[in-house]
PDB file of N, CA and C in Angstrom:
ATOM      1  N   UNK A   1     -44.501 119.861 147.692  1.00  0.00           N
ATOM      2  CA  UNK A   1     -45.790 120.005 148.340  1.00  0.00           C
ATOM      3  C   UNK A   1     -46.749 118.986 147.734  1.00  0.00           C
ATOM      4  N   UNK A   2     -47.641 118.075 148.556  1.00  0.00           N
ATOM      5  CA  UNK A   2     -48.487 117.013 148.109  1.00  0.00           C
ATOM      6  C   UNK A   2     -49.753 118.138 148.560  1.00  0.00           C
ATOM      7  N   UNK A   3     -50.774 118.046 147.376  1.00  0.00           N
ATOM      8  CA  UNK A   3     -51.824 118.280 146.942  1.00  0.00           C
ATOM      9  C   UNK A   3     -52.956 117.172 147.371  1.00  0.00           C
ATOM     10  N   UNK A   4     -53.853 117.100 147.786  1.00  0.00           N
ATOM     11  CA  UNK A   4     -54.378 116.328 148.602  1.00  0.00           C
ATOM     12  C   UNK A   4     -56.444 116.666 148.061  1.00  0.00           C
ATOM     13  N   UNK A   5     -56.747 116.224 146.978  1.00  0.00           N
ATOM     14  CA  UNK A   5     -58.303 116.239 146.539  1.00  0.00           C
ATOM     15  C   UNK A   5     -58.789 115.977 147.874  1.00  0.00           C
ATOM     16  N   UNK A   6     -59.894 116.893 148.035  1.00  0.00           N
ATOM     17  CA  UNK A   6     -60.634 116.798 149.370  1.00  0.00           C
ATOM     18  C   UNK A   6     -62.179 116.445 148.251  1.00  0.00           C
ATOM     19  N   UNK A   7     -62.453 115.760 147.544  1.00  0.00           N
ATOM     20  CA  UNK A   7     -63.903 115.763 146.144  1.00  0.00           C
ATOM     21  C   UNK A   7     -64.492 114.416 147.146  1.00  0.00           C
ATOM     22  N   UNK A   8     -65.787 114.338 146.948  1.00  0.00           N
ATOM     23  CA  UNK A   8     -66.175 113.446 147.035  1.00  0.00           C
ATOM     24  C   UNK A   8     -66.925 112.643 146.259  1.00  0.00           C
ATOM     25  N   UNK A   9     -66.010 111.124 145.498  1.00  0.00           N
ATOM     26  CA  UNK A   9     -66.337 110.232 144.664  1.00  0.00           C
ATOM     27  C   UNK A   9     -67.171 109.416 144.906  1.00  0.00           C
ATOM     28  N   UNK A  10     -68.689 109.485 144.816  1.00  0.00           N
ATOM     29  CA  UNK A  10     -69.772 108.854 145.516  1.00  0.00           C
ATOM     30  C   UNK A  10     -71.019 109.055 144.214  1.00  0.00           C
ATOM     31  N   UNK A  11     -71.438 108.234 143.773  1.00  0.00           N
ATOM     32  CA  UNK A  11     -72.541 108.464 142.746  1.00  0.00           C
ATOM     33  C   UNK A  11     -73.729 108.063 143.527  1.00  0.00           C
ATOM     34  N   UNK A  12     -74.428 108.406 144.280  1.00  0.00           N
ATOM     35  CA  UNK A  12     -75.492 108.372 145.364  1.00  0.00           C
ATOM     36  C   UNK A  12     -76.241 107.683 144.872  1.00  0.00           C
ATOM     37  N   UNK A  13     -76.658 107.320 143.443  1.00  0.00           N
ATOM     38  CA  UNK A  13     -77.452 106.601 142.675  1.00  0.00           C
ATOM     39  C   UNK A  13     -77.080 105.533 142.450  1.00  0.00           C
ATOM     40  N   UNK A  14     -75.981 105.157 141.770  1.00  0.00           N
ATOM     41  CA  UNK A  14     -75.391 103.952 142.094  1.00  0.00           C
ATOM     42  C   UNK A  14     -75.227 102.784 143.087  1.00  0.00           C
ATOM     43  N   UNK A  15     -74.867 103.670 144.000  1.00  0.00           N
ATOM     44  CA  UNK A  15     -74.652 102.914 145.728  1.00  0.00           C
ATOM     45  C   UNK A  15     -76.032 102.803 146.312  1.00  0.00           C
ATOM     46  N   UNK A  16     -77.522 103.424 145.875  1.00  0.00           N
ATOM     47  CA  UNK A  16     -78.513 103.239 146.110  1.00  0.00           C
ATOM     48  C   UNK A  16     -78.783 102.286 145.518  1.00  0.00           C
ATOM     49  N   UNK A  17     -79.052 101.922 144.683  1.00  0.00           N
ATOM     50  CA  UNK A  17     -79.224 100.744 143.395  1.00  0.00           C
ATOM     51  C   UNK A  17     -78.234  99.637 143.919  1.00  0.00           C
ATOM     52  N   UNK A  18     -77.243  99.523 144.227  1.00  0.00           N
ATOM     53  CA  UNK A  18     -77.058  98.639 145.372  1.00  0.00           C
ATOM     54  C   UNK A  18     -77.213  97.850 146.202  1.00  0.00           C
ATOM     55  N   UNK A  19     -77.593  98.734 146.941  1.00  0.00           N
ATOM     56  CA  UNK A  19     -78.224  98.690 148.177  1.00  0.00           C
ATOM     57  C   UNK A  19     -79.548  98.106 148.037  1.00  0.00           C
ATOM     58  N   UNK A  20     -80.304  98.169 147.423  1.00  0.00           N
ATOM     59  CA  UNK A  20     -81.605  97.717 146.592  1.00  0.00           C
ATOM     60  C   UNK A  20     -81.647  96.345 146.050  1.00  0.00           C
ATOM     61  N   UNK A  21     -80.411  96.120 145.124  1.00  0.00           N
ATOM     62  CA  UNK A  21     -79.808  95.074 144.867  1.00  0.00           C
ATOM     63  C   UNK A  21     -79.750  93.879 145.901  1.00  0.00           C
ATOM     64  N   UNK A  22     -78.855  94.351 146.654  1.00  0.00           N
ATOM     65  CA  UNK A  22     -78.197  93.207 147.643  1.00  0.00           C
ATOM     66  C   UNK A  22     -79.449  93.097 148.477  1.00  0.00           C
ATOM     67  N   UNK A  23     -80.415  93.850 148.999  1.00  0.00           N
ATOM     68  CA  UNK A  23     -80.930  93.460 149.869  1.00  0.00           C
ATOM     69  C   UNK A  23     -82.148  92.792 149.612  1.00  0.00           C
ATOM     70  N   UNK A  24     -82.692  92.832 148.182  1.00  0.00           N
ATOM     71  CA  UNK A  24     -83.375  91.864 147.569  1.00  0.00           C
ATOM     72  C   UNK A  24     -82.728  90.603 147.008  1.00  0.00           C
ATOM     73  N   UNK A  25     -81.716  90.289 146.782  1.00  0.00           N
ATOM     74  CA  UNK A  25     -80.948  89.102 145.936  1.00  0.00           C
ATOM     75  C   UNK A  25     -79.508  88.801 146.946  1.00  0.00           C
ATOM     76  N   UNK A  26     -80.112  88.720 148.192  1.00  0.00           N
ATOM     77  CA  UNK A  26     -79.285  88.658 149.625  1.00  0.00           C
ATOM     78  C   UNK A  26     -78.568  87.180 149.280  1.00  0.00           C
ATOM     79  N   UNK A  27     -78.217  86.559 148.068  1.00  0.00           N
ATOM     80  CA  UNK A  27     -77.424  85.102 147.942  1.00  0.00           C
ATOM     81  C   UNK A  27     -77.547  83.914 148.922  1.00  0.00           C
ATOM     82  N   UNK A  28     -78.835  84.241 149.775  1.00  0.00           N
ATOM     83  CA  UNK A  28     -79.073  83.181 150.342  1.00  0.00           C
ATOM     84  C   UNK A  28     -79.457  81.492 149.489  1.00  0.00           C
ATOM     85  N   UNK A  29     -79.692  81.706 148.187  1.00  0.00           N
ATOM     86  CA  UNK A  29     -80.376  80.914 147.636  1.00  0.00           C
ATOM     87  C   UNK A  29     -79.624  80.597 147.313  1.00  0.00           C
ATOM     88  N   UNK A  30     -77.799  80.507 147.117  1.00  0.00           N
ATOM     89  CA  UNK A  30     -76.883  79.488 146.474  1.00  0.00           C
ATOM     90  C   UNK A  30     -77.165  78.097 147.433  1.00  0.00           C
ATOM     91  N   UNK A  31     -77.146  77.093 147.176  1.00  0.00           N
ATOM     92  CA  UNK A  31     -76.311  75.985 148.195  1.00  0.00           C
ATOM     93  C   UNK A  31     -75.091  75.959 148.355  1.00  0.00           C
ATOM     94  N   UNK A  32     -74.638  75.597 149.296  1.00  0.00           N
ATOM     95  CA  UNK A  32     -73.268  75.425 150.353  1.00  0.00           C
ATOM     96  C   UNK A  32     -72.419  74.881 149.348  1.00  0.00           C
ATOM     97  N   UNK A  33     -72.476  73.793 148.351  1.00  0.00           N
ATOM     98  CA  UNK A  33     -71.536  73.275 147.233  1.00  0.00           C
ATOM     99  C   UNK A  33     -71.311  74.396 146.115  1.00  0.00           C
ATOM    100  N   UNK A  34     -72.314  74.953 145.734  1.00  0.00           N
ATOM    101  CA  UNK A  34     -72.099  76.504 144.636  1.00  0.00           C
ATOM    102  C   UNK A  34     -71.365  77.249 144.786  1.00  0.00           C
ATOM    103  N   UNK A  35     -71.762  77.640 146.547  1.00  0.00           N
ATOM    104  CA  UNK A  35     -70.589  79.101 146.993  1.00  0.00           C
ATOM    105  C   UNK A  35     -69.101  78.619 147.309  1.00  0.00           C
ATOM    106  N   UNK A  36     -69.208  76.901 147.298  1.00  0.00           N
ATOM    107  CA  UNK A  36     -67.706  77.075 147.418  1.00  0.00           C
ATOM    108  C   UNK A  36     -66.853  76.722 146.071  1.00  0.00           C
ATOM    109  N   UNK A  37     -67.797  76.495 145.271  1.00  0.00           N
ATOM    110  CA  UNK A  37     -67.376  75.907 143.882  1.00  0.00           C
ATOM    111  C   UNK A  37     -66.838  77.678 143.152  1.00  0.00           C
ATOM    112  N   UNK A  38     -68.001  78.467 143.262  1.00  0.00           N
ATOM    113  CA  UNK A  38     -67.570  79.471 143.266  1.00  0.00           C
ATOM    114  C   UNK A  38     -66.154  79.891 143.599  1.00  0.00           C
ATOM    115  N   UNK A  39     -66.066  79.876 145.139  1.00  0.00           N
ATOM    116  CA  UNK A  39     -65.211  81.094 145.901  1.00  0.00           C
ATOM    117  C   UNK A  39     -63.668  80.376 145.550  1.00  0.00           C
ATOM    118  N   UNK A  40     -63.657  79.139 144.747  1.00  0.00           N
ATOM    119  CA  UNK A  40     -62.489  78.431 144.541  1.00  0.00           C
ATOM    120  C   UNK A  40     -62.174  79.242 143.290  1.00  0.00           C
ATOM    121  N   UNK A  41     -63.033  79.351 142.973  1.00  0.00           N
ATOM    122  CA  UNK A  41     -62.574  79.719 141.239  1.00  0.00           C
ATOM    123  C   UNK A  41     -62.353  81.369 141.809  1.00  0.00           C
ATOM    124  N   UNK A  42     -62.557  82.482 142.651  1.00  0.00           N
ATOM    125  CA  UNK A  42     -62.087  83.666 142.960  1.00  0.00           C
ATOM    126  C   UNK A  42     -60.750  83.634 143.590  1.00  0.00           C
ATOM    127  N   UNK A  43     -60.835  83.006 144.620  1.00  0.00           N
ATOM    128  CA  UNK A  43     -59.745  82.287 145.393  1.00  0.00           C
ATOM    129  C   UNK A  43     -58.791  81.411 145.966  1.00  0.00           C
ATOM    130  N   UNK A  44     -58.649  80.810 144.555  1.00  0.00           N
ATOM    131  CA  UNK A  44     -57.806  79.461 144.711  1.00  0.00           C
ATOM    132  C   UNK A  44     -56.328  79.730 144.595  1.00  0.00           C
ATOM    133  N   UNK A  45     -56.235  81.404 144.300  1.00  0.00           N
ATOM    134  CA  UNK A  45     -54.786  81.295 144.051  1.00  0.00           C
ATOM    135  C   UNK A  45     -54.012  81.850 145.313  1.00  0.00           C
ATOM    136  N   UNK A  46     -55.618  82.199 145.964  1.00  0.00           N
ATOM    137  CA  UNK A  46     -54.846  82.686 147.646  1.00  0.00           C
ATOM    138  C   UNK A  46     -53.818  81.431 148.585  1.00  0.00           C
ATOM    139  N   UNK A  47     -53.152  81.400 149.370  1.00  0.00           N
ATOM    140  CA  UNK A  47     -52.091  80.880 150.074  1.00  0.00           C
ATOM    141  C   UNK A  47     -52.945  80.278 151.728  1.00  0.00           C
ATOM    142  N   UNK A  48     -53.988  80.699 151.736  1.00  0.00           N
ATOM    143  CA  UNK A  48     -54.556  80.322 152.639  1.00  0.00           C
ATOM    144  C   UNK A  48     -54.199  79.532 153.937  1.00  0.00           C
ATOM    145  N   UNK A  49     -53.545  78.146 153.789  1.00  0.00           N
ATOM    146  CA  UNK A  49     -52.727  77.086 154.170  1.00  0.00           C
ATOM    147  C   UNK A  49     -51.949  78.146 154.794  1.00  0.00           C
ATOM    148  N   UNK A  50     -51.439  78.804 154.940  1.00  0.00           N
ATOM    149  CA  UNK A  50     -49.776  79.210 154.769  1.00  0.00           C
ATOM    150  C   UNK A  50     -49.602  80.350 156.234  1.00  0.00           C
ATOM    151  N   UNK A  51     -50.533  80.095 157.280  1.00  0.00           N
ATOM    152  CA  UNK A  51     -50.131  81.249 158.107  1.00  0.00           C
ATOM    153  C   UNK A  51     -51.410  81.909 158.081  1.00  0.00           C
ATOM    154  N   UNK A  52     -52.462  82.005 157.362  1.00  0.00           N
ATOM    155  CA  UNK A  52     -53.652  82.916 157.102  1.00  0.00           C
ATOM    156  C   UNK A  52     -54.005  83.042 158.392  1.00  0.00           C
ATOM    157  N   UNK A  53     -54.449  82.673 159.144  1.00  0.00           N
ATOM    158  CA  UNK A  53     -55.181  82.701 160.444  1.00  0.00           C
ATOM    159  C   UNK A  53     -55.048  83.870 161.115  1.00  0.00           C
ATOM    160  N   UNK A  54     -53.303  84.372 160.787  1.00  0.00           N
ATOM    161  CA  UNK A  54     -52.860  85.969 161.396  1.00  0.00           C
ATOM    162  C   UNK A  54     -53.141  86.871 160.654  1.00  0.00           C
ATOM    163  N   UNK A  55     -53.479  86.277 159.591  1.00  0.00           N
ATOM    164  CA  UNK A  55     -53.410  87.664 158.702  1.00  0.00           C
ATOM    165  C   UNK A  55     -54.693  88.435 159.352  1.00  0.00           C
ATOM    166  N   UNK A  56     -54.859  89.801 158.782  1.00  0.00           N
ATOM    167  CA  UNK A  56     -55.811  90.631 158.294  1.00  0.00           C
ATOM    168  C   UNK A  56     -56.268  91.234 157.287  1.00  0.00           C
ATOM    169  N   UNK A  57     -57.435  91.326 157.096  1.00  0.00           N
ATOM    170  CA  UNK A  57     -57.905  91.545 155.647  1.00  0.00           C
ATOM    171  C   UNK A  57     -59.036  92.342 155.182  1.00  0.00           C
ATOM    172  N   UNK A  58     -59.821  92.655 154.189  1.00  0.00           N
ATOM    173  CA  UNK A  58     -60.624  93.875 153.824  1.00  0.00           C
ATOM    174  C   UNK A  58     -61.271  93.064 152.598  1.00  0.00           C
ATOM    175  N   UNK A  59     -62.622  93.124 152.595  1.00  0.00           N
ATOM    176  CA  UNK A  59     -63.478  93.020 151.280  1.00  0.00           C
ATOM    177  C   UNK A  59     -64.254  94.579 151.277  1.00  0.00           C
ATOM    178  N   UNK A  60     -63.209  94.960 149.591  1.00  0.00           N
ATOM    179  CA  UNK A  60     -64.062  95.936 149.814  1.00  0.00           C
ATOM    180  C   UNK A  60     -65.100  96.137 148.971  1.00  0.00           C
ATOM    181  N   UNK A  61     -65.916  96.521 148.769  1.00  0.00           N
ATOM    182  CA  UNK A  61     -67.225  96.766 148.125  1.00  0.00           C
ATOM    183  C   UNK A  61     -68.050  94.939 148.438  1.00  0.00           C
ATOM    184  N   UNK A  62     -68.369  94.933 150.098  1.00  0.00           N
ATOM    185  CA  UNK A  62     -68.556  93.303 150.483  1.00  0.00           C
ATOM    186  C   UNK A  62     -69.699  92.615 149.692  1.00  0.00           C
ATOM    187  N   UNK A  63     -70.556  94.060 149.378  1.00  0.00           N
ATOM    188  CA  UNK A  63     -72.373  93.517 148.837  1.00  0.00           C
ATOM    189  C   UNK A  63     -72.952  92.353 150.484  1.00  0.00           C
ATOM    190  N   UNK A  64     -73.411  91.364 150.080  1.00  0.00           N
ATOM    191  CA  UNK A  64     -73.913  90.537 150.649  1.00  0.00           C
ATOM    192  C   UNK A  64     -73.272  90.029 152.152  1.00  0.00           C
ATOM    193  N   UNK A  65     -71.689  89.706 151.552  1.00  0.00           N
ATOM    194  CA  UNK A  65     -70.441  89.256 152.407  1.00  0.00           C
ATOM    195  C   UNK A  65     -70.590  87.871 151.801  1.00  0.00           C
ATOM    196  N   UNK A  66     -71.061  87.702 150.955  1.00  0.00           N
ATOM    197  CA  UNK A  66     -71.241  86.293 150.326  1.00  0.00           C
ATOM    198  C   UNK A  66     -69.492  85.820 150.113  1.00  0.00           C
ATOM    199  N   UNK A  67     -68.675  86.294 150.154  1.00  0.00           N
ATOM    200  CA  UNK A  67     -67.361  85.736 149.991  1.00  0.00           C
ATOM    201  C   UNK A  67     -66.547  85.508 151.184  1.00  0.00           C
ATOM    202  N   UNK A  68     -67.170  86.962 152.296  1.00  0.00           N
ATOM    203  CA  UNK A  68     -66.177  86.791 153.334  1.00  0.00           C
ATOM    204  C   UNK A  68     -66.463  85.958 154.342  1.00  0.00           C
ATOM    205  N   UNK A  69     -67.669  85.446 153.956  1.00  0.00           N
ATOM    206  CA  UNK A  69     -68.477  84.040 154.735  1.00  0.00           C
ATOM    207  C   UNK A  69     -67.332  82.772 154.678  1.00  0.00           C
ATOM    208  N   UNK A  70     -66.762  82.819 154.067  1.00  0.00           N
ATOM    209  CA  UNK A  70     -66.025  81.786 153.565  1.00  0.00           C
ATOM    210  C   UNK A  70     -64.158  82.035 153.825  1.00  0.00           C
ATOM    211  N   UNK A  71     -64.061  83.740 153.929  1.00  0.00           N
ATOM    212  CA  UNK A  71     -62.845  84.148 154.254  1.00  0.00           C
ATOM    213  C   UNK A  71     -62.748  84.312 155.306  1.00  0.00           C
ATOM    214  N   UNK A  72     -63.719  84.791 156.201  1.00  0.00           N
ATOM    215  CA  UNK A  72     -63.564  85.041 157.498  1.00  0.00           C
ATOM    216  C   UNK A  72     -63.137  83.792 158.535  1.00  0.00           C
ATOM    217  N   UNK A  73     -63.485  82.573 158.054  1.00  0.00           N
ATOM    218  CA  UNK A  73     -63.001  81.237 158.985  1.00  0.00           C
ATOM    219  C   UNK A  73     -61.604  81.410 158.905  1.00  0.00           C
ATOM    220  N   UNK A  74     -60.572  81.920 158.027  1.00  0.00           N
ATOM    221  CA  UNK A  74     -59.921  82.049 157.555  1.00  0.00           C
ATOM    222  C   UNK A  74     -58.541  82.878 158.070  1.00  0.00           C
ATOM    223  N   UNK A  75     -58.739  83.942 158.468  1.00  0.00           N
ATOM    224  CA  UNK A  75     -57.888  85.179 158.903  1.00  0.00           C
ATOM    225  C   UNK A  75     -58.370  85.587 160.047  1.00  0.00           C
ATOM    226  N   UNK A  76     -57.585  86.234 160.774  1.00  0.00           N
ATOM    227  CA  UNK A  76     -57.735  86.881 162.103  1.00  0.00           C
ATOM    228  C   UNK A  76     -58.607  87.633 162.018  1.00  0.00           C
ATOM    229  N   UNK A  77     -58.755  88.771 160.854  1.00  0.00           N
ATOM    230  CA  UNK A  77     -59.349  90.020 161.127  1.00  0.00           C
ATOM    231  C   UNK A  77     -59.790  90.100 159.441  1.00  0.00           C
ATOM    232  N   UNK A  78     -61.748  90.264 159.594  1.00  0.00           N
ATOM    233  CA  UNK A  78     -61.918  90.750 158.180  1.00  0.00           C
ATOM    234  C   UNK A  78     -62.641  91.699 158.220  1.00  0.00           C
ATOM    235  N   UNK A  79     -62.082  92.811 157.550  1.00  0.00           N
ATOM    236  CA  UNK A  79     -62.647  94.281 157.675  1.00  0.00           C
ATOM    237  C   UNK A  79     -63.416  94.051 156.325  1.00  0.00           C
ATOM    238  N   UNK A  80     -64.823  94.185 156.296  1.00  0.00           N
ATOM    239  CA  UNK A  80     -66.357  94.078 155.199  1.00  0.00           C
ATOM    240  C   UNK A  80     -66.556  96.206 155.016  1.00  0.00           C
ATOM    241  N   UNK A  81     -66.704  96.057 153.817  1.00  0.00           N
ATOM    242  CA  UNK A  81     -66.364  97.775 153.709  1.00  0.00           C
ATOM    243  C   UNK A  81     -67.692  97.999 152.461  1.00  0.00           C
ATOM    244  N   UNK A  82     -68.684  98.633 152.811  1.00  0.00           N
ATOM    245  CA  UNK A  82     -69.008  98.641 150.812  1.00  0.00           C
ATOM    246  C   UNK A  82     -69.900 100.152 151.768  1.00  0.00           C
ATOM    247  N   UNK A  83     -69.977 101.024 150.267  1.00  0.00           N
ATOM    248  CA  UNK A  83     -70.287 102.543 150.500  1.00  0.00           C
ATOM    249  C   UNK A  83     -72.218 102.599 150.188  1.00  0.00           C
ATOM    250  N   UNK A  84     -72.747 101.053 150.516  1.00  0.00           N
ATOM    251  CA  UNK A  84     -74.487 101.017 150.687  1.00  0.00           C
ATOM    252  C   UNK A  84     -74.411 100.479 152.770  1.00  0.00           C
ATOM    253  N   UNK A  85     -75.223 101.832 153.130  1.00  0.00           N
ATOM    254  CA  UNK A  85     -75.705 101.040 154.312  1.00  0.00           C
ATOM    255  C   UNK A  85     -76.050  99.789 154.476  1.00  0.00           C
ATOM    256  N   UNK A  86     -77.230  99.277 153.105  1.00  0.00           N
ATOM    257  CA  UNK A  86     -78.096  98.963 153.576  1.00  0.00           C
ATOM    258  C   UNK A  86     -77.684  97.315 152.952  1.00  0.00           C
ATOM    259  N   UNK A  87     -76.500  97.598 152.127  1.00  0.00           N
ATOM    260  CA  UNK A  87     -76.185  96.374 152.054  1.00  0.00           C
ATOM    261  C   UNK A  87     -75.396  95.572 152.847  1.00  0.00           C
ATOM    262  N   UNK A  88     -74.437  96.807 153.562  1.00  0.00           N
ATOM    263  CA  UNK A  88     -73.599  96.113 154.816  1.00  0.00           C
ATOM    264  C   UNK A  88     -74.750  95.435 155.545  1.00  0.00           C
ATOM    265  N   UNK A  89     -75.886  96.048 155.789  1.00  0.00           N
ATOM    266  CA  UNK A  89     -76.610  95.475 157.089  1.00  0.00           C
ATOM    267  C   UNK A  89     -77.048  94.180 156.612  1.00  0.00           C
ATOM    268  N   UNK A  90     -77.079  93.743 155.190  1.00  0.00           N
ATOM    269  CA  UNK A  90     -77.783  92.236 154.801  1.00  0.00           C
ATOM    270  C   UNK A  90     -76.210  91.781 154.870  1.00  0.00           C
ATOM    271  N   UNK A  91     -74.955  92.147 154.540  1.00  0.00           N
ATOM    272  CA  UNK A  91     -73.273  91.244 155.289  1.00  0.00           C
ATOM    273  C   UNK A  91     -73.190  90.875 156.579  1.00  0.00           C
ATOM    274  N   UNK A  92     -73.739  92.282 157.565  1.00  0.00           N
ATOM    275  CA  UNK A  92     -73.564  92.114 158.706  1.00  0.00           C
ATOM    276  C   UNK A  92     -74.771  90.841 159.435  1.00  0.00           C
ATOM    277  N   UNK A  93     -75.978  90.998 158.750  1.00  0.00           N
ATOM    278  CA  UNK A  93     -77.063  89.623 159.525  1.00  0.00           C
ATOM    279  C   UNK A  93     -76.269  87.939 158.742  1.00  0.00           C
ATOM    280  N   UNK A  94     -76.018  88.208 157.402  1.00  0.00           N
ATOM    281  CA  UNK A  94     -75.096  87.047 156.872  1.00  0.00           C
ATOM    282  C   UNK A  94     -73.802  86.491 157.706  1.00  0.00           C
ATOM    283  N   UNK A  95     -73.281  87.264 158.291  1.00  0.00           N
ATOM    284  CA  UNK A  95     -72.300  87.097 159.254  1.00  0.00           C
ATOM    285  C   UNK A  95     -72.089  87.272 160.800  1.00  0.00           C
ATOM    286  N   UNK A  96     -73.644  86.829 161.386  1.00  0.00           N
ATOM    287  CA  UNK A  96     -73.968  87.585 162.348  1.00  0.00           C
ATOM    288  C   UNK A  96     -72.772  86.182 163.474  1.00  0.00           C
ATOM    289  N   UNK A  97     -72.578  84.867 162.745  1.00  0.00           N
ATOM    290  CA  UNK A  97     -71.704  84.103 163.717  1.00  0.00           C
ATOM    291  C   UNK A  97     -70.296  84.284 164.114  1.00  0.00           C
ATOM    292  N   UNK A  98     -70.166  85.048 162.898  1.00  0.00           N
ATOM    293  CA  UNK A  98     -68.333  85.820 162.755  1.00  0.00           C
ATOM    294  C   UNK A  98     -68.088  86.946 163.630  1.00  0.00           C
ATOM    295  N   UNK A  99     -67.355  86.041 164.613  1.00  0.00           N
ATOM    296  CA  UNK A  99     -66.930  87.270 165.696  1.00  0.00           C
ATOM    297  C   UNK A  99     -65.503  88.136 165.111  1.00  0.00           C
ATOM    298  N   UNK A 100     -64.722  88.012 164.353  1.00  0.00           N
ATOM    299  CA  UNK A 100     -63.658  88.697 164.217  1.00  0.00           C
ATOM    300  C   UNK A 100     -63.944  89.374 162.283  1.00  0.00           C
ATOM    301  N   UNK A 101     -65.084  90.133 162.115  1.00  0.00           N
ATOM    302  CA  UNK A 101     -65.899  90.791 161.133  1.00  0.00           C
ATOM    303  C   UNK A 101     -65.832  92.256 162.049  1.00  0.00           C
ATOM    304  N   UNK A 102     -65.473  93.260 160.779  1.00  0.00           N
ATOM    305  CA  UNK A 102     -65.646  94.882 161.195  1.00  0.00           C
ATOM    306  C   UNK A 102     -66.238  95.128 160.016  1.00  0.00           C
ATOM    307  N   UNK A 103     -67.189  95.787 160.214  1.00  0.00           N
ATOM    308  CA  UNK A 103     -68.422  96.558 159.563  1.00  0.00           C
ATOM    309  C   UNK A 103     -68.128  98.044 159.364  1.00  0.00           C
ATOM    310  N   UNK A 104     -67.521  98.580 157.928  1.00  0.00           N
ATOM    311  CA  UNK A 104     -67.548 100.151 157.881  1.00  0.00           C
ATOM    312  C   UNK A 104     -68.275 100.356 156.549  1.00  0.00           C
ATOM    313  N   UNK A 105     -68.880 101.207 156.359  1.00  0.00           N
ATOM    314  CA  UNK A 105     -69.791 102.283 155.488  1.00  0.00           C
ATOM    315  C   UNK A 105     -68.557 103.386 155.348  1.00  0.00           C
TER     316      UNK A 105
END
């Protein structure tokens, strides 16, 4: 018999503070050479080259989407996931050109 926690792991304070976070310090202010100087050094060991275009994929806890800005050209399908409304909604205006972006809370 599998036992199945029905709890809910949510620190309401945390994910508020968040949310607060991202939507004041929305990473608009990197330049275009930073975020990719950056996203090389997160993701350089990804395969990208290799077929990506089909893949599908998930950032989870997205904050800003400051990464999947850069992943989403990338893969078929990028599912942006983080447990602040209010920060998805500063991912979702960051990514408002990305048609193949799913937005869950």
């Amino acid at each position: 018999m599998t036992l199945v926690a029905k709890t809910r792991n949510i620190d309401v304070d945390t994910v508020r503070g968040f949310g607060d976070e991202w939507t004041r310090f929305d990473q608009r202010q990197l330049s275009d050479a930073e975020r990719r100087e950056i996203f090389s050094m997160y993701f350089g060991i990804f395969p990208f080259s290799e077929g990506s275009h089909a893949w599908e994929g998930f950032d989870l806890g997205c904050g800003t989407g400051r990464w999947a800005a850069l992943v989403a050209p990338r893969v078929a399908t990028l599912h942006l996931i983080d447990a602040s409304s209010e920060a998805l909604e500063v991912a979702r205006r960051n990514l408002a050109g990305a048609s193949n972006c799913d937005f869950r809370c």
